[in-house]
N, C-alpha and C. Protein backbone atom coordinates (compact mmCIF):
# COMPACT_ATOMS: atom_id res chain seq x y z
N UNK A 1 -11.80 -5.90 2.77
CA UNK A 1 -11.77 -5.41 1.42
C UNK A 1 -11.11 -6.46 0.54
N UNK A 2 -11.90 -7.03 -0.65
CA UNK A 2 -11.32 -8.06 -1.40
C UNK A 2 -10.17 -6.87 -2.57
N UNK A 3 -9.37 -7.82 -3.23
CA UNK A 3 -8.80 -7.16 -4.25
C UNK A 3 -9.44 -6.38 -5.23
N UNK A 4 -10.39 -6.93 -5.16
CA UNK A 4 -11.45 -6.39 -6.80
C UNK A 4 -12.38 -4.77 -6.49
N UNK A 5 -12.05 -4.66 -4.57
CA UNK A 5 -12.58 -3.26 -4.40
C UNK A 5 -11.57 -2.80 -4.71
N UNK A 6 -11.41 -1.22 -5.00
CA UNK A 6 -10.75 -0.18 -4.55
C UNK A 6 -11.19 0.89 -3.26
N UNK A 7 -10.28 1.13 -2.54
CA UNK A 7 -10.49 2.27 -1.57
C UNK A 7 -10.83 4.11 -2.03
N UNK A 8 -11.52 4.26 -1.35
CA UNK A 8 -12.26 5.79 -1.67
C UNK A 8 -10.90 6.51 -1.07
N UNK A 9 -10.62 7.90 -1.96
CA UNK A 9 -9.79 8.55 -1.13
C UNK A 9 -10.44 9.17 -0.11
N UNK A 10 -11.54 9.31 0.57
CA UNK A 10 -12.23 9.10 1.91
C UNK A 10 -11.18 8.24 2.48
N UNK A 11 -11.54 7.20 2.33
CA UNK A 11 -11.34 6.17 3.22
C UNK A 11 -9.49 6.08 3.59
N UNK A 12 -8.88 6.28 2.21
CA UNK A 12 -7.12 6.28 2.58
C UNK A 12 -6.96 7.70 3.44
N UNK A 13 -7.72 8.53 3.31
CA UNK A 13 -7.37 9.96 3.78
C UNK A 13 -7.13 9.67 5.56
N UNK A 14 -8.88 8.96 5.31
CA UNK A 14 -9.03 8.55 7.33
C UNK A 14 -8.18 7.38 7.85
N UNK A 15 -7.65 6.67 7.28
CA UNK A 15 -6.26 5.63 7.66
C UNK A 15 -5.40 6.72 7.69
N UNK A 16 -4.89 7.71 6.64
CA UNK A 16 -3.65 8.39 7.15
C UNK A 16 -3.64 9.35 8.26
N UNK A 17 -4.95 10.11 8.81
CA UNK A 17 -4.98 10.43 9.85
C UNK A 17 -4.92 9.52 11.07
N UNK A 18 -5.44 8.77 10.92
CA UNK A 18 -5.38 7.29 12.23
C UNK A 18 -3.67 7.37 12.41
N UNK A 19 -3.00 7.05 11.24
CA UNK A 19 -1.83 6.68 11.36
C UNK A 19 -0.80 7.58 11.76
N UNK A 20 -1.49 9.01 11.28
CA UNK A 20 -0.47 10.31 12.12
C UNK A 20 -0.74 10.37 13.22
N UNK A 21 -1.71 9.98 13.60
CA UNK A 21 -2.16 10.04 15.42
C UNK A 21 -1.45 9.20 16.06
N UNK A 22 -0.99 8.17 15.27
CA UNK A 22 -0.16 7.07 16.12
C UNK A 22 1.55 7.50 15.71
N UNK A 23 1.68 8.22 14.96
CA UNK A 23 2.73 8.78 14.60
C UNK A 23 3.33 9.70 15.82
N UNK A 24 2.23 10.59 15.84
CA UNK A 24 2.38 11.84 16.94
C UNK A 24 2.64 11.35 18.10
N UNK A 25 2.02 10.07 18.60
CA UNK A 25 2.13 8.83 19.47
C UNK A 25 3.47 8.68 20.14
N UNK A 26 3.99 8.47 19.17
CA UNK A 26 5.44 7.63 19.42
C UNK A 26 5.19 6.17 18.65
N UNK A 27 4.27 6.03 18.56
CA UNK A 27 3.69 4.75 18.02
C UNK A 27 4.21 4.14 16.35
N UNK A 28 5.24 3.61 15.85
CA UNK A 28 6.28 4.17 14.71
C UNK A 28 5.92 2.59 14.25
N UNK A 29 5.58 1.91 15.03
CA UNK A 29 5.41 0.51 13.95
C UNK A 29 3.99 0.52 13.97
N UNK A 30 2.79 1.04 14.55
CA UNK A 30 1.54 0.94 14.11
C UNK A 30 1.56 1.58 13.38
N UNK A 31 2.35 3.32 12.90
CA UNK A 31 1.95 3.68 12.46
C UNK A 31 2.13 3.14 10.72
N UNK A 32 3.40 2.46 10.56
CA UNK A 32 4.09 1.78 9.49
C UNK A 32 3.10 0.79 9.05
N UNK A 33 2.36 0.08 10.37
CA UNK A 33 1.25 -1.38 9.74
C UNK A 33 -0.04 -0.54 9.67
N UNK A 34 -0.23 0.40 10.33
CA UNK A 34 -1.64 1.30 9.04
C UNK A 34 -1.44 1.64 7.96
N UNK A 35 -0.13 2.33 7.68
CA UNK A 35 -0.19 3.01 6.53
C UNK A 35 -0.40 1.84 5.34
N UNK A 36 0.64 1.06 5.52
CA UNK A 36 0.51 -0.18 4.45
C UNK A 36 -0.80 -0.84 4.41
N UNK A 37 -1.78 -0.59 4.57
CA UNK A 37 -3.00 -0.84 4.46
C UNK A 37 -3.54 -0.11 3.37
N UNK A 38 -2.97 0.94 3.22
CA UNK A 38 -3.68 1.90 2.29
C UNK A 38 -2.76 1.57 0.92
N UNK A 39 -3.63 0.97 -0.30
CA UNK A 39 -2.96 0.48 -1.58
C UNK A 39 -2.00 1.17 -1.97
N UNK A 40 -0.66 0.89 -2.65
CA UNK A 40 0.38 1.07 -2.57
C UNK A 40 -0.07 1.84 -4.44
N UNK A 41 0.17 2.99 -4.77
CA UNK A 41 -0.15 3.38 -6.10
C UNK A 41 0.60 2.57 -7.31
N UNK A 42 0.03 2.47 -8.40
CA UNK A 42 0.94 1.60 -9.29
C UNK A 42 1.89 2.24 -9.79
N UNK A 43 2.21 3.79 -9.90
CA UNK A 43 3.18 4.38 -10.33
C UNK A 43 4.34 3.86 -9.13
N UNK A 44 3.79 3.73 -8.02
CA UNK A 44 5.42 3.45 -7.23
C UNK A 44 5.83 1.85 -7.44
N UNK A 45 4.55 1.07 -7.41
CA UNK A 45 4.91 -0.03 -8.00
C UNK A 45 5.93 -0.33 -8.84
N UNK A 46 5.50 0.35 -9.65
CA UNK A 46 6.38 -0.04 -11.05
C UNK A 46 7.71 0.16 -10.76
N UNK A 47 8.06 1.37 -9.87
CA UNK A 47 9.29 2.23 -9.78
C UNK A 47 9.87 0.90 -8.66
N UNK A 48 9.17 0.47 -7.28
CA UNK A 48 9.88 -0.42 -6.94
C UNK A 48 10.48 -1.55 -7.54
N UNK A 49 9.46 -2.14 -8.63
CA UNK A 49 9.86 -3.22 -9.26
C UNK A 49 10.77 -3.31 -9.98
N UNK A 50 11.18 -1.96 -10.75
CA UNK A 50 12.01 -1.85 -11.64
C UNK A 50 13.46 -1.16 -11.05
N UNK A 51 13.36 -0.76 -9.82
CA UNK A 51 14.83 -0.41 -8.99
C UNK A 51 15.24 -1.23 -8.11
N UNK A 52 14.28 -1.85 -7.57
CA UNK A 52 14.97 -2.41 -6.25
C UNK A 52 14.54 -4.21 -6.84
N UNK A 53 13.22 -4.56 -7.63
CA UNK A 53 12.57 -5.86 -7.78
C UNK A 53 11.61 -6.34 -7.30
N UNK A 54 10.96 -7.53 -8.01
CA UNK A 54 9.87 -7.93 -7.78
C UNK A 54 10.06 -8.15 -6.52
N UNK A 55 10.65 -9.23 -5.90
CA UNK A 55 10.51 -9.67 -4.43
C UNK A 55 10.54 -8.90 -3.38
N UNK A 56 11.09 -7.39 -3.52
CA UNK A 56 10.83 -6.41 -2.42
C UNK A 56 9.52 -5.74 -2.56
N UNK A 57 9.14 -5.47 -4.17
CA UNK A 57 7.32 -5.13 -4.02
C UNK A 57 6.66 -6.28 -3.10
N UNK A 58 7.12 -7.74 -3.64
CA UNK A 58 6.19 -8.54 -2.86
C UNK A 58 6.01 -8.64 -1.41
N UNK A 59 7.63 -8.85 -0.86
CA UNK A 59 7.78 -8.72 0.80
C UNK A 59 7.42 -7.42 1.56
N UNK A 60 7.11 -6.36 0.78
CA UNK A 60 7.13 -5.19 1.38
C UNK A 60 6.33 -4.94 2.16
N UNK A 61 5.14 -5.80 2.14
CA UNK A 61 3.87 -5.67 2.82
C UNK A 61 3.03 -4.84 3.02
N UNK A 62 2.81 -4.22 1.39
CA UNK A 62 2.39 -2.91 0.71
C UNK A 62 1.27 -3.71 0.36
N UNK A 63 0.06 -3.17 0.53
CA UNK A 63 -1.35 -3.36 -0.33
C UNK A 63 -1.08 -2.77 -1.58
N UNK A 64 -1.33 -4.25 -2.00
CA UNK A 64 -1.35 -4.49 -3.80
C UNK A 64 -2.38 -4.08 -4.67
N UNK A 65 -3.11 -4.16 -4.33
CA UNK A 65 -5.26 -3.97 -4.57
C UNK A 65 -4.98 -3.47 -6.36
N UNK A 66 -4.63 -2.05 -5.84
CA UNK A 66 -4.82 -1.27 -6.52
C UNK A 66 -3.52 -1.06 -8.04
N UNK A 67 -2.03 -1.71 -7.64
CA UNK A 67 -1.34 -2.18 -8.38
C UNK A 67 -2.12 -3.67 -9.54
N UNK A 68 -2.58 -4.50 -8.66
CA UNK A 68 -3.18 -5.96 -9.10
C UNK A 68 -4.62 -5.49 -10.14
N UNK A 69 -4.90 -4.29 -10.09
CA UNK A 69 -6.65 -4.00 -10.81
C UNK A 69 -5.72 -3.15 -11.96
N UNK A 70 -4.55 -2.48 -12.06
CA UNK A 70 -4.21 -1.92 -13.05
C UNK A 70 -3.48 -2.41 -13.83
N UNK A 71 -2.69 -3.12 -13.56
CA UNK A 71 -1.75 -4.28 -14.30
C UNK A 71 -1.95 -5.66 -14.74
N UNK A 72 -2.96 -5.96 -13.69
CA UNK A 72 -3.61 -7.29 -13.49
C UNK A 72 -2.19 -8.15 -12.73
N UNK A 73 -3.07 -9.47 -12.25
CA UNK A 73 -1.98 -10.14 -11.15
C UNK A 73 -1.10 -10.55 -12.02
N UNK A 74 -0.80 -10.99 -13.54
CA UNK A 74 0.42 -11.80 -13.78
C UNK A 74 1.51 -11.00 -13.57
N UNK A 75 1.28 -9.46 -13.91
CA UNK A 75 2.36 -8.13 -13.47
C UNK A 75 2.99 -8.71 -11.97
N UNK A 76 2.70 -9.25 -11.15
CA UNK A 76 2.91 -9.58 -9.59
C UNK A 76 3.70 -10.65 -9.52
N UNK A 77 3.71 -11.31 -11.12
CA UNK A 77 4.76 -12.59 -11.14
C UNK A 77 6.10 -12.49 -11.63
């Protein structure tokens, strides 16, 4: 998925089931590197950026997609 798609809530719905299955698992860091697959909303964006900072949105290893199509990337600088 390039930046310029967005994900169907189909599609985030069936990652968050994948990821409760690995949840239910015991499975606690797959389930942490699925979820972050699924675009991180720009309302929390903002809220990270503006409590904690840019460099923890950036390191967080949160899919941006959908932050980067609403703000556009210079917001990311």
């Amino acid at each position: 998925m390039t930046q310029a798609q967005t994900m169907t809530l189909a599609e985030k719905l069936a990652i968050s089931n994948k990821a409760c299955a690995l949840w239910d698992a015991g499975d606690k860091e797959g389930y942490m590197r699925l979820t972050q697959t699924i675009p991180l909303p720009p309302f929390m964006a903002k809220i990270i950026k503006e409590k904690v900072g840019l460099d923890c949105l950036l390191n967080g290893g949160w899919n941006l997609s959908e932050v980067e199509a609403e703000f556009g990337p210079e917001w990311l600088r």
